[in-house]
C-alpha atoms as a PDB file:
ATOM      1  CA  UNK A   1      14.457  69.811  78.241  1.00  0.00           C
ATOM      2  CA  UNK A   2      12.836  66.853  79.566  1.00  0.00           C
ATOM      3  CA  UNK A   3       9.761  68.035  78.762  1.00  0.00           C
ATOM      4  CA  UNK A   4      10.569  68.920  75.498  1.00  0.00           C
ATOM      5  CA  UNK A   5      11.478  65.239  74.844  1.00  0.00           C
ATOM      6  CA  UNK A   6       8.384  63.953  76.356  1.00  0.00           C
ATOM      7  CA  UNK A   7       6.467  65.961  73.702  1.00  0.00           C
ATOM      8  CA  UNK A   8       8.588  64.556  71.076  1.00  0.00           C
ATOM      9  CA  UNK A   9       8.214  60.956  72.217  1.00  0.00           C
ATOM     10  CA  UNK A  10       4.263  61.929  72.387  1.00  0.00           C
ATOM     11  CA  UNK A  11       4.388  63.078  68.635  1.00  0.00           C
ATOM     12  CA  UNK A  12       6.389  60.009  67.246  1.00  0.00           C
ATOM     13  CA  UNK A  13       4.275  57.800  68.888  1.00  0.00           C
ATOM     14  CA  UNK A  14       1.173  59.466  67.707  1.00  0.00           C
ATOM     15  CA  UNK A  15       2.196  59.183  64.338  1.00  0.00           C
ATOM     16  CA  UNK A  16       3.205  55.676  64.401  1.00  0.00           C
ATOM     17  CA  UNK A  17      -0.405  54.580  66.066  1.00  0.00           C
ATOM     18  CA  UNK A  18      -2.403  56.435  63.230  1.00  0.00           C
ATOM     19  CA  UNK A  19      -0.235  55.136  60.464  1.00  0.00           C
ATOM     20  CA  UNK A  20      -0.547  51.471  61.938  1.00  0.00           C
ATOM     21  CA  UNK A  21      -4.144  51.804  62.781  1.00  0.00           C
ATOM     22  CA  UNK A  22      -5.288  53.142  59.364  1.00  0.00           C
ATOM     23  CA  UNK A  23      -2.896  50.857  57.287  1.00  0.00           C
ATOM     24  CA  UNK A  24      -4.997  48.346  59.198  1.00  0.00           C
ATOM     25  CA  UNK A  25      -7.984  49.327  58.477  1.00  0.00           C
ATOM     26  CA  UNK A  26      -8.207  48.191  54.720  1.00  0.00           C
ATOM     27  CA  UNK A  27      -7.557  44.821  55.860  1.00  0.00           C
ATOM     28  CA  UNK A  28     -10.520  45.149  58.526  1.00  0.00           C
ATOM     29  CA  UNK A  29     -12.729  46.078  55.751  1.00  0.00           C
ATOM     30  CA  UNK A  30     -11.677  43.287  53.308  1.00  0.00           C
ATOM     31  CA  UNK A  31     -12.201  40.998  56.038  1.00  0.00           C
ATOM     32  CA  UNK A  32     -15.437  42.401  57.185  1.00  0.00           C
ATOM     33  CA  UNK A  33     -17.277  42.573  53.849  1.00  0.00           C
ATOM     34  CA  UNK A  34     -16.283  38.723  53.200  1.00  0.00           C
ATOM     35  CA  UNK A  35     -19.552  37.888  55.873  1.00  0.00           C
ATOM     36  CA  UNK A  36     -21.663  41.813  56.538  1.00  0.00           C
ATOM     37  CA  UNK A  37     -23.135  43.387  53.879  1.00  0.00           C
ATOM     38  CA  UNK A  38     -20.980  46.534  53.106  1.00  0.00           C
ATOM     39  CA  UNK A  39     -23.512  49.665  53.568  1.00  0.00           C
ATOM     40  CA  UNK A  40     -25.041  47.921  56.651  1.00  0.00           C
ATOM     41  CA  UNK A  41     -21.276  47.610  57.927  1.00  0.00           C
ATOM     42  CA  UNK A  42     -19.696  50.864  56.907  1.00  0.00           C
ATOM     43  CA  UNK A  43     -23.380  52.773  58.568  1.00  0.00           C
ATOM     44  CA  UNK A  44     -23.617  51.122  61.687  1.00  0.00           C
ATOM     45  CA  UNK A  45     -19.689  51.643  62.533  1.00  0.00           C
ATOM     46  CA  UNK A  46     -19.919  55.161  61.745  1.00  0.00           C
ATOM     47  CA  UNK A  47     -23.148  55.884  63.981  1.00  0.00           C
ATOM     48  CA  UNK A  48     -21.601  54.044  67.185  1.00  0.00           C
ATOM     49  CA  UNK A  49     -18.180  55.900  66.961  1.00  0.00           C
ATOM     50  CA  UNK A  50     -20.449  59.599  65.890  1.00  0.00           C
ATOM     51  CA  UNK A  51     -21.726  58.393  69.353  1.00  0.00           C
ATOM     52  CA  UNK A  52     -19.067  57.497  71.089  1.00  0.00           C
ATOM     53  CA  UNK A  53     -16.970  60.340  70.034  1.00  0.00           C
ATOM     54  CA  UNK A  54     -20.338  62.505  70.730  1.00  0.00           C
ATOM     55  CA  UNK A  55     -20.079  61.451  74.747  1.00  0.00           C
ATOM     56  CA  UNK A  56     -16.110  62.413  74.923  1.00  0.00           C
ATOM     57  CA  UNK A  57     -16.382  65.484  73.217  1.00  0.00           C
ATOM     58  CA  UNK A  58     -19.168  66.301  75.901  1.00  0.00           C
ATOM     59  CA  UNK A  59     -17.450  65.256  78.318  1.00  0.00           C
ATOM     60  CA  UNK A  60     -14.629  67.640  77.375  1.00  0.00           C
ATOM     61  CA  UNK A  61     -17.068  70.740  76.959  1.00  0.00           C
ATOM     62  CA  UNK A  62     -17.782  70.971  73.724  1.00  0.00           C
ATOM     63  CA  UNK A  63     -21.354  71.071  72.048  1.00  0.00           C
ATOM     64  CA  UNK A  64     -23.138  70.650  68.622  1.00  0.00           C
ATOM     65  CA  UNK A  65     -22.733  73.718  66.978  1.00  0.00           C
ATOM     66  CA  UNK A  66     -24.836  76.442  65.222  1.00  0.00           C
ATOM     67  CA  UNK A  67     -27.079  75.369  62.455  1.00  0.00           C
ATOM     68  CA  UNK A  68     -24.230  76.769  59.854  1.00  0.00           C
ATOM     69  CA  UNK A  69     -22.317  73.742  61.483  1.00  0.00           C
ATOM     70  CA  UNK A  70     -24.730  71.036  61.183  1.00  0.00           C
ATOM     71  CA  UNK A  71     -25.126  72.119  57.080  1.00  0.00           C
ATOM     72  CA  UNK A  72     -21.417  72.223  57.046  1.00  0.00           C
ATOM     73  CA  UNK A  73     -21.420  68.565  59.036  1.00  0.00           C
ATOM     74  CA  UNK A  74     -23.985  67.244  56.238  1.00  0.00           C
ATOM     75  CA  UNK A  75     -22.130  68.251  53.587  1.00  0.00           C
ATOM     76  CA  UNK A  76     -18.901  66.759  54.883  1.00  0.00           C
ATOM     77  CA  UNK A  77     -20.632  63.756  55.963  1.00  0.00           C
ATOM     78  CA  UNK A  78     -21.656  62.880  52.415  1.00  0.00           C
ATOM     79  CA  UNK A  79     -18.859  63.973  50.786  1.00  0.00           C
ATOM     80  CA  UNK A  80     -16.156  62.004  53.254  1.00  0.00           C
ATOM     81  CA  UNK A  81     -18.171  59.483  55.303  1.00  0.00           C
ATOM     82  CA  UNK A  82     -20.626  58.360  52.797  1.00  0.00           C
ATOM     83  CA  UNK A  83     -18.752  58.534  49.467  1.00  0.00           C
ATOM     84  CA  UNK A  84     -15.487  58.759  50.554  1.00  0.00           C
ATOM     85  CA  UNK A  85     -15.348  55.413  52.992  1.00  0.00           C
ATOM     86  CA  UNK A  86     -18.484  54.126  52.295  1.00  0.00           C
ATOM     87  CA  UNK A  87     -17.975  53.816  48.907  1.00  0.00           C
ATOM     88  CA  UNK A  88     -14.195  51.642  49.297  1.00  0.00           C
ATOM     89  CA  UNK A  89     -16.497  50.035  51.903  1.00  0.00           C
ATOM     90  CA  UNK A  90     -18.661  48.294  49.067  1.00  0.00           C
ATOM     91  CA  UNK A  91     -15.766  48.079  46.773  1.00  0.00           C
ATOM     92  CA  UNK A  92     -13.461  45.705  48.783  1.00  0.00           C
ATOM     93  CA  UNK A  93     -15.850  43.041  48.189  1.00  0.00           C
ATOM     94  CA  UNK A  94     -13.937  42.695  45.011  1.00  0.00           C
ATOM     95  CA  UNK A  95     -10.905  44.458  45.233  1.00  0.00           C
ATOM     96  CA  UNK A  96      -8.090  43.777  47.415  1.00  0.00           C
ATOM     97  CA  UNK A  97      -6.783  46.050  50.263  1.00  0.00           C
ATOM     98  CA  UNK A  98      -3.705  46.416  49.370  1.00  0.00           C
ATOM     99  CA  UNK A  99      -4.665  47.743  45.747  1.00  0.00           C
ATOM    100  CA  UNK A 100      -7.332  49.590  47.280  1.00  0.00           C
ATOM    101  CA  UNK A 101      -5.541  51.581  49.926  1.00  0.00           C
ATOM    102  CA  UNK A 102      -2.954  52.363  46.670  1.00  0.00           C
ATOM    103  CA  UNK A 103      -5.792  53.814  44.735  1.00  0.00           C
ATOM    104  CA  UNK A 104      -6.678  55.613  47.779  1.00  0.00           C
ATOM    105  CA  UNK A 105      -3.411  57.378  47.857  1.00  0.00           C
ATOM    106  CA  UNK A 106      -4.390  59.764  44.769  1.00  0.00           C
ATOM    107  CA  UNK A 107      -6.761  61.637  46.934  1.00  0.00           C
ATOM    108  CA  UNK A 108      -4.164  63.953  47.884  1.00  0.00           C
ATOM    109  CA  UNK A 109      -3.080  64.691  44.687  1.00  0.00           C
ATOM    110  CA  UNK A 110      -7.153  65.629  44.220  1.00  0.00           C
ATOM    111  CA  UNK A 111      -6.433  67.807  46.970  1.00  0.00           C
ATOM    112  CA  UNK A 112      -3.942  69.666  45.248  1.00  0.00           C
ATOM    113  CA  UNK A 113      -5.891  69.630  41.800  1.00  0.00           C
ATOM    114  CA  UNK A 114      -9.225  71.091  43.969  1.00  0.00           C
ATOM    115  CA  UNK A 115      -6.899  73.523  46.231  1.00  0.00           C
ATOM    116  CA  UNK A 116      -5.931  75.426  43.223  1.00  0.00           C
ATOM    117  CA  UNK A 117      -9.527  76.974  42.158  1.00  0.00           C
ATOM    118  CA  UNK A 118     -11.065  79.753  43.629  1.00  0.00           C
ATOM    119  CA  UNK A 119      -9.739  83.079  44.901  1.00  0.00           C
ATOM    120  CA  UNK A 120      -7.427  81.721  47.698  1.00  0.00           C
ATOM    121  CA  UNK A 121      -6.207  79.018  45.453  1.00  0.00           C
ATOM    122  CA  UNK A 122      -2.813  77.761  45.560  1.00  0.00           C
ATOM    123  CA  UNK A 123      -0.229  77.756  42.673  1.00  0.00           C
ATOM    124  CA  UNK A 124       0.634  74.832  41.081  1.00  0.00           C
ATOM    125  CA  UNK A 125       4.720  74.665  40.957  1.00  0.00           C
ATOM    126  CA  UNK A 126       6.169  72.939  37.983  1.00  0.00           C
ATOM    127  CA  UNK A 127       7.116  70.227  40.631  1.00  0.00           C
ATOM    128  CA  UNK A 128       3.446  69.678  42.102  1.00  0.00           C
ATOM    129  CA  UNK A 129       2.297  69.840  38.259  1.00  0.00           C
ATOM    130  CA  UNK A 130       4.701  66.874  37.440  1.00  0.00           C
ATOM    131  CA  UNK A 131       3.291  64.773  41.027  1.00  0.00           C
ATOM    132  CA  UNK A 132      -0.137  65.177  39.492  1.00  0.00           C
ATOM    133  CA  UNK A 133       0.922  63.606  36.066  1.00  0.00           C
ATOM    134  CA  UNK A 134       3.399  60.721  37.638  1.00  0.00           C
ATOM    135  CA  UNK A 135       0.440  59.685  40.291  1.00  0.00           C
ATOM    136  CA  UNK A 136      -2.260  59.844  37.385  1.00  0.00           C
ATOM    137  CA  UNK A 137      -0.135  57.574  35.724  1.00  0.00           C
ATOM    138  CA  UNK A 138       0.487  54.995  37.991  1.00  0.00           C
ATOM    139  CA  UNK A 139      -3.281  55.079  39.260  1.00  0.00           C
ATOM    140  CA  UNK A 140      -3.944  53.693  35.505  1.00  0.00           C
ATOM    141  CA  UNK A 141      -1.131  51.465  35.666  1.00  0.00           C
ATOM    142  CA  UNK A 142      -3.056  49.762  39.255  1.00  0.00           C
ATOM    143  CA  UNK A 143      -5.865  49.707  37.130  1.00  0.00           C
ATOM    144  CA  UNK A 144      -5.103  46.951  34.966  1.00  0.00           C
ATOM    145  CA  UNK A 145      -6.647  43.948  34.876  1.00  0.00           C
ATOM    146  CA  UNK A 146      -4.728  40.916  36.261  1.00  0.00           C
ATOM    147  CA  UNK A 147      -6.118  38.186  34.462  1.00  0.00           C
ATOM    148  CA  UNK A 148      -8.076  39.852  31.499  1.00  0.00           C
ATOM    149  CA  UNK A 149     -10.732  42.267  31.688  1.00  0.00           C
ATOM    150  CA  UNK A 150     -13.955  41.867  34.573  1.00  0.00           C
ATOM    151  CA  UNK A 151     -15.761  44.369  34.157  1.00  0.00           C
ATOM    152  CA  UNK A 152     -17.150  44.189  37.502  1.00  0.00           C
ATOM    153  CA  UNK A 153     -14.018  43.881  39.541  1.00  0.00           C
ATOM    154  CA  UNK A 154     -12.347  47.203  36.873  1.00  0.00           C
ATOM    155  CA  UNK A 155     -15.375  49.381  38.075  1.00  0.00           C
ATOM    156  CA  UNK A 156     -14.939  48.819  41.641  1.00  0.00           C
ATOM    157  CA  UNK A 157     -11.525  50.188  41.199  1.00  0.00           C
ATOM    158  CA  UNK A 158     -13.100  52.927  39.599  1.00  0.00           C
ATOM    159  CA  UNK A 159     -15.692  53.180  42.301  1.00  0.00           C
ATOM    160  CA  UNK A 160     -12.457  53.811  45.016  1.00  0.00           C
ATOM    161  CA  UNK A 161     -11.366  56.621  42.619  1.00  0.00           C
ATOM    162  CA  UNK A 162     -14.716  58.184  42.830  1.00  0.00           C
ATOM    163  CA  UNK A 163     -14.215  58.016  46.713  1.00  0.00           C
ATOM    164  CA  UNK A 164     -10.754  59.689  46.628  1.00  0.00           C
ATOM    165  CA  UNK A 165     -13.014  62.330  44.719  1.00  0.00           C
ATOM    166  CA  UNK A 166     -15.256  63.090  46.919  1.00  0.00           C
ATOM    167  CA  UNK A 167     -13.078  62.761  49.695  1.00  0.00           C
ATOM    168  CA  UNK A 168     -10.717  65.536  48.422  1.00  0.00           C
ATOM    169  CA  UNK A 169     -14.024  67.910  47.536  1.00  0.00           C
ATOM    170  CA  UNK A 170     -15.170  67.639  51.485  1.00  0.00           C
ATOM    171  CA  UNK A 171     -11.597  68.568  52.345  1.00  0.00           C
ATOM    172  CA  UNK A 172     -11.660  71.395  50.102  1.00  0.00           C
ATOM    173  CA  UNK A 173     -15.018  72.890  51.216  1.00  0.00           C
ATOM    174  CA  UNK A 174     -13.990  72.537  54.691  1.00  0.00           C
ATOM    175  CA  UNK A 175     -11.090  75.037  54.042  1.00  0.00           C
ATOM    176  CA  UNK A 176     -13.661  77.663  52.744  1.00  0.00           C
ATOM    177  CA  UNK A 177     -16.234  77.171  55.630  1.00  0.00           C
ATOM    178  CA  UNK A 178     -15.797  78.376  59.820  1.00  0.00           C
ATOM    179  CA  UNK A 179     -17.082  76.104  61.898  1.00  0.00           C
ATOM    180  CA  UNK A 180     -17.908  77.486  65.930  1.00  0.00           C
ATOM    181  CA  UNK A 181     -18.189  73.560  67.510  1.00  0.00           C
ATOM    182  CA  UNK A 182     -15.453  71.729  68.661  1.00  0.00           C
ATOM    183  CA  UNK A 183     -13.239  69.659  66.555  1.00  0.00           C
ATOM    184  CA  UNK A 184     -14.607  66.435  68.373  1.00  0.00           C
ATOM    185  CA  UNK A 185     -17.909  66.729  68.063  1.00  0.00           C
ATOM    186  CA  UNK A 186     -18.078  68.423  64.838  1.00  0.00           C
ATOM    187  CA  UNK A 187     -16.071  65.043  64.424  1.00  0.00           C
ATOM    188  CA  UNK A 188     -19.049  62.950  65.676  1.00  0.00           C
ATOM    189  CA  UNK A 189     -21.880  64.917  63.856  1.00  0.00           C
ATOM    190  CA  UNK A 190     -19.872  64.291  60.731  1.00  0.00           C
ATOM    191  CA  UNK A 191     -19.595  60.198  61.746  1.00  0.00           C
ATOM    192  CA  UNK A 192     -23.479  60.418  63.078  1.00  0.00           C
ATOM    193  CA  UNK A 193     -25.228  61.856  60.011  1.00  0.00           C
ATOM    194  CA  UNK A 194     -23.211  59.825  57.519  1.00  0.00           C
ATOM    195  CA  UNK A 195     -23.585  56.551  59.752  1.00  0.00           C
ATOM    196  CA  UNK A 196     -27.005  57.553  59.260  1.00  0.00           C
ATOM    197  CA  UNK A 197     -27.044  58.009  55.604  1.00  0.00           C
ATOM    198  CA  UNK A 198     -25.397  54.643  55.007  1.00  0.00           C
ATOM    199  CA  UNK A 199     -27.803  52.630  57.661  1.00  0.00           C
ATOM    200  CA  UNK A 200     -30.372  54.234  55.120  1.00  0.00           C
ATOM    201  CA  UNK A 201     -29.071  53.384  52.073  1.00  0.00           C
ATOM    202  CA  UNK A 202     -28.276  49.720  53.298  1.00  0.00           C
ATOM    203  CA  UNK A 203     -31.409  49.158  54.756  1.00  0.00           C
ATOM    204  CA  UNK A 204     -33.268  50.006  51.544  1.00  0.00           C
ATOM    205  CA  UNK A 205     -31.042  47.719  49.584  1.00  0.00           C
ATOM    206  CA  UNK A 206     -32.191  44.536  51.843  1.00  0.00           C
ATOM    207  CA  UNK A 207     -29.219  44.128  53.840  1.00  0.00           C
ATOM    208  CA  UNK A 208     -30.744  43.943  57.500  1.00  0.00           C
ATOM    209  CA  UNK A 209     -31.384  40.099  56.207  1.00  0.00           C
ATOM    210  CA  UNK A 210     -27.499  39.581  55.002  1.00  0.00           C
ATOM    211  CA  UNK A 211     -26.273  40.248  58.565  1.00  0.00           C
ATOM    212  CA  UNK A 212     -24.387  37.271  59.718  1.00  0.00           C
ATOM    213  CA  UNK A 213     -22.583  37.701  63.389  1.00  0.00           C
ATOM    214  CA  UNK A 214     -19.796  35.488  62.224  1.00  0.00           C
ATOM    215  CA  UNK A 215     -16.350  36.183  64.531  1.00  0.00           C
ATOM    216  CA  UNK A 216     -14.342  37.596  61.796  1.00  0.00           C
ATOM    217  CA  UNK A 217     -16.580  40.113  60.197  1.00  0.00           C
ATOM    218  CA  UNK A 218     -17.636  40.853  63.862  1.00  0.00           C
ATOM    219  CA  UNK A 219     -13.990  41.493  65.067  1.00  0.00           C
ATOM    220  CA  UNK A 220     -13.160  43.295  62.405  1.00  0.00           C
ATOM    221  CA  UNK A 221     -16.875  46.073  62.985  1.00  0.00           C
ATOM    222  CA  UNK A 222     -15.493  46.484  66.523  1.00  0.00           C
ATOM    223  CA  UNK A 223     -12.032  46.910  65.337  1.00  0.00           C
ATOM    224  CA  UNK A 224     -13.045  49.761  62.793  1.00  0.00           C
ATOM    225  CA  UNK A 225     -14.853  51.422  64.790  1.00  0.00           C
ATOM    226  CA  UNK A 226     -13.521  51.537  68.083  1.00  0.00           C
ATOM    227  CA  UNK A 227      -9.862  51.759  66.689  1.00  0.00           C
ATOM    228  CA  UNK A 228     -10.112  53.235  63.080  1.00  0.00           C
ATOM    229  CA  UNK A 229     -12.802  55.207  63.521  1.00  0.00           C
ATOM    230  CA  UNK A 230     -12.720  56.855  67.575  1.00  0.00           C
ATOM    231  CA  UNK A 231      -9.172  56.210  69.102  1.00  0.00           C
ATOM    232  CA  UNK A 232      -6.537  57.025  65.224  1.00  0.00           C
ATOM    233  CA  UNK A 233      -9.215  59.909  64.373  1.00  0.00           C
ATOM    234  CA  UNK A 234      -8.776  61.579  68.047  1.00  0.00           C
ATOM    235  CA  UNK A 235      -5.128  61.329  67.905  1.00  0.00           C
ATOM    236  CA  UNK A 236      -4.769  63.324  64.392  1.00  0.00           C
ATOM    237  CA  UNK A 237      -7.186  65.665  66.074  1.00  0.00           C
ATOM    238  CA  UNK A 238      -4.433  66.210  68.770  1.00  0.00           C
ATOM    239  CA  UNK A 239      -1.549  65.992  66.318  1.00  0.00           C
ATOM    240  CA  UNK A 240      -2.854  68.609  64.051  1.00  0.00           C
ATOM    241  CA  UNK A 241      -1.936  71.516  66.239  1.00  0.00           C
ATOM    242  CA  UNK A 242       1.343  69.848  66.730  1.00  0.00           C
ATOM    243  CA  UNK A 243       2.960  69.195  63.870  1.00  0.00           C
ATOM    244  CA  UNK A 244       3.189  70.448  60.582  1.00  0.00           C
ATOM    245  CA  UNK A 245       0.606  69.608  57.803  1.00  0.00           C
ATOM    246  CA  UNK A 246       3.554  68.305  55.218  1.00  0.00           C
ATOM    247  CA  UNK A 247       4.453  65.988  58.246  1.00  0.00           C
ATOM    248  CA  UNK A 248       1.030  64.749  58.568  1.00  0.00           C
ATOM    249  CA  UNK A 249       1.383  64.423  54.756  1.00  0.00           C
ATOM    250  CA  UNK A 250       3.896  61.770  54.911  1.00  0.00           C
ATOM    251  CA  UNK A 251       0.615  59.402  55.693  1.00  0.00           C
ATOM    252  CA  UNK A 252      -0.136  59.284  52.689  1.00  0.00           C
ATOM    253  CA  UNK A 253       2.075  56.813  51.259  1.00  0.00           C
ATOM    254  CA  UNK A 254       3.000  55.602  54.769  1.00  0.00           C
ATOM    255  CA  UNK A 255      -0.098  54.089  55.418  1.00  0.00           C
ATOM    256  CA  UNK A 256      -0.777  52.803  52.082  1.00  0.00           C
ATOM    257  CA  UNK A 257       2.836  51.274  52.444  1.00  0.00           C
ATOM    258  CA  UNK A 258       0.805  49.412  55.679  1.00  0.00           C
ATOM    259  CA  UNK A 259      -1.298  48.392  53.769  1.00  0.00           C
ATOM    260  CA  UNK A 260       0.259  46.194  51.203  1.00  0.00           C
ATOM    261  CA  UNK A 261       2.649  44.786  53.837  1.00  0.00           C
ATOM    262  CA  UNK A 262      -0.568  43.936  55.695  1.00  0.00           C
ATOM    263  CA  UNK A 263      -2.485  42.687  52.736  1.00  0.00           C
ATOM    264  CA  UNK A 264       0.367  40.035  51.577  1.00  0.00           C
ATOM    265  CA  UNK A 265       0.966  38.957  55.096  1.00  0.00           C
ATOM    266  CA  UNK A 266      -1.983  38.246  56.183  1.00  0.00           C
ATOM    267  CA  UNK A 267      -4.260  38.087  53.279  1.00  0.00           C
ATOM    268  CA  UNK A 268      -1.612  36.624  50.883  1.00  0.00           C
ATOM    269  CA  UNK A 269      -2.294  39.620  48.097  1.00  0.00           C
ATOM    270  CA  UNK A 270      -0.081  40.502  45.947  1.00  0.00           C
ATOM    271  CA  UNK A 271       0.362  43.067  42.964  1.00  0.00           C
ATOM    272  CA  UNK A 272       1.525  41.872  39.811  1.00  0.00           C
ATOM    273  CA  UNK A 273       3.335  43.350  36.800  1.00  0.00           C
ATOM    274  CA  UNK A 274       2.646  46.470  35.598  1.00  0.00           C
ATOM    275  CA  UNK A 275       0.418  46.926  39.129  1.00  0.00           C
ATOM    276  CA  UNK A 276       3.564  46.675  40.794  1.00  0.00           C
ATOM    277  CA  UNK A 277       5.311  49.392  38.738  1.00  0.00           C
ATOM    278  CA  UNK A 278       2.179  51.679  39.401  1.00  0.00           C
ATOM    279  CA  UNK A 279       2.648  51.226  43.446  1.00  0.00           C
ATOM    280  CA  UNK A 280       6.113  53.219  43.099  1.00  0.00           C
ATOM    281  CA  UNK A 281       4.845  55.554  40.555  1.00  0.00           C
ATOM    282  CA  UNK A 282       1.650  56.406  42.794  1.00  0.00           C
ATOM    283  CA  UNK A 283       3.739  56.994  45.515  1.00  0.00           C
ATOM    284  CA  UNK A 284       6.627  59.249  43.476  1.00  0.00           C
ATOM    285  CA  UNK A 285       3.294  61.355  42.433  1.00  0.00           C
ATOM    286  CA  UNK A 286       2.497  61.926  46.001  1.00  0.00           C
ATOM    287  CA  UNK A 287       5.781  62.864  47.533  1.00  0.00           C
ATOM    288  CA  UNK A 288       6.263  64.995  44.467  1.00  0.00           C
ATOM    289  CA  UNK A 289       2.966  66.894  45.569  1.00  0.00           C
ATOM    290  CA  UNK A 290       3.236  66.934  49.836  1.00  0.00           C
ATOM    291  CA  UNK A 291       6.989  67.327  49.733  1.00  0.00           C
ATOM    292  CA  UNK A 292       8.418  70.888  50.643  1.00  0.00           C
ATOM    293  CA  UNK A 293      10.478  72.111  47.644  1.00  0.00           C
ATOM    294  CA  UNK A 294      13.144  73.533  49.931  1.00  0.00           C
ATOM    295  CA  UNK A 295      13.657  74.793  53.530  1.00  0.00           C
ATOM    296  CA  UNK A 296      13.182  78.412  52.305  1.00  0.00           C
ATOM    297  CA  UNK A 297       9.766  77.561  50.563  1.00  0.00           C
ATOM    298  CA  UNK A 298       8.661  75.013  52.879  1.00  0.00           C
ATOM    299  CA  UNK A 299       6.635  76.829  55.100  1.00  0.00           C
ATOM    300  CA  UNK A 300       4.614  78.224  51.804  1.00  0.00           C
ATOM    301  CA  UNK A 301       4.323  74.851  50.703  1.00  0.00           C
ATOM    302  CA  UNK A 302       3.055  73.575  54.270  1.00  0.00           C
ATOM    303  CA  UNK A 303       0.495  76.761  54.035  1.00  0.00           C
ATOM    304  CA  UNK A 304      -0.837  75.207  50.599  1.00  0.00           C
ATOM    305  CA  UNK A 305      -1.093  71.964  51.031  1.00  0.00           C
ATOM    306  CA  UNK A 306      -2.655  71.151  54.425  1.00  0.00           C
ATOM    307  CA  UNK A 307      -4.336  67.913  53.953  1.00  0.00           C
ATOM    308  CA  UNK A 308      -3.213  64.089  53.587  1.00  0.00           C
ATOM    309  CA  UNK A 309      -5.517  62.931  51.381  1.00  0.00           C
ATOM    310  CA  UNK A 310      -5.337  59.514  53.682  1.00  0.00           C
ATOM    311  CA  UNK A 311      -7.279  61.234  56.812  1.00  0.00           C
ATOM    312  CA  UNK A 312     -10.211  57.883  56.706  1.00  0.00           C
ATOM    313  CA  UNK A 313     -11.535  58.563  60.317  1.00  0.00           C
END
């Protein structure tokens, strides 16, 4: 019995650091991009925690895979590290956290859309069919402008959308593909080749130059990676075989939730009019598409929908 509360008190407290951690890490960004150049950044954290993940997966016995794995790695690494966080990486220059981790949100409602094609696609319920309206809705809603149109500042909200995308395609391919390495290093490949990628594409665009060690944007590199990238991504790793999948679903409008707390405390943001009337609708969308209909159906549902939509490691 004691045990059984031990494991418990392991689970809650897992959940509560990733949820923190990742709420946080919008924030981290906005802050970081205000003094690094945003492809330099977002590359350079991803390589060090691909490597530092890399030496504790080794550690624990696992190693790279087959080359099946590193294809499946590349693809994923695009897809997730390069346009799915590199991508809201460049975009919070302009756009605030809190709206951005909002806009984030409708990634697992792409995740739903994407889950339903194929030959082991799910069914889309009446209720799930509604979430994906509602959270459509109020993802247009956040996308109005505050004070009249910039163009500029409306298509880096678009550009967060297009990261949700891609995001939610990675996921997707990742159901249909087996992978033979471990889930930590297949973790680090995934962080090392799209570090890599984005080192690339920021080098290219002149950014070694831009790089200015200030002690904000620095704090907030070390916290990112270290924190949002190695220590929340690790624990989800060890909550997934723990827990169930509409559980770790609840993160998606948990964190996001973070987010704007974090964003007006510390940041002073704030949403305004019809912005704030697309926060709740967002959200409604999303528990409308992770929520279990009922107890009977629930482990169906669970089976269906298996992914978050929030999972940034």
């Amino acid at each position: 019995m004691a045990s059984d509360w031990k494991i418990r008190l392991g689970l809650i407290a897992s959940f509560v650091l990733i949820c923190l951690i990742w709420g946080s890490t919008f924030m981290a960004i906005r802050i970081g991009v205000q003094d690094l150049p945003p492809w330099l950044m977002a590359g350079t954290r991803f390589l060090l925690a691909g490597g530092l993940l890399a030496a504790v997966a080794f550690l624990a016995g696992q190693r790279p895979g087959t080359r099946s794995d590193w294809v499946t790695a590349t693809v994923m690494a695009i897809l997730m590290v390069a346009v799915g966080n590199g991508f809201v990486t460049w975009a919070e220059q302009w756009v605030p956290s809190n709206k951005a981790a909002l806009l984030i949100t409708t990634g697992a409602m792409w995740i739903t859309l994407f889950g339903a094609i194929g030959a082991k696609g799910h069914r889309i319920t009446l209720r799930i069919g509604t979430g994906l309206v509602v959270g459509f809705s109020g993802a247009i809603m956040m996308l109005a402008p505050e004070n009249g149109l910039d163009t500029g500042y409306l298509w880096a909200q678009i550009v967060i959308l297009i990261s949700s995308v891609g995001w939610a395609i990675g996921t997707t391919y990742r159901r249909n593909v087996r992978v033979s390495t471990g889930p930590l290093m297949f973790a680090a490949m995934q962080m090392g080749l799209g570090g890599l990628l984005l080192t690339v594409v920021g080098l290219l665009n002149g950014e070694w130059g831009q790089w200015q060690w200030t002690l904000p944007g620095t704090l907030a590199w070390l916290y990112l990676t270290i924190f949002g990238s190695c220590i929340a991504y690790a624990f989800y790793v060890w909550l997934i075989d723990r827990t169930t999948p509409a559980r770790l679903g609840a993160t998606a409008y948990i964190v996001p939730a973070i987010a704007t707390v974090m964003g007006w405390l510390f940041l002073g943001e704030a949403l305004e009019g019809i912005q704030f009337i697309g926060v709740f609708v967002i959200i409604l969308g999303v528990v409308l598409v992770t929520a279990p209909a009922s107890r009977r159906r629930g482990r169906a549902a669970e089976t269906a929908i298996d992914d978050d939509g929030m999972k940034r490691p």
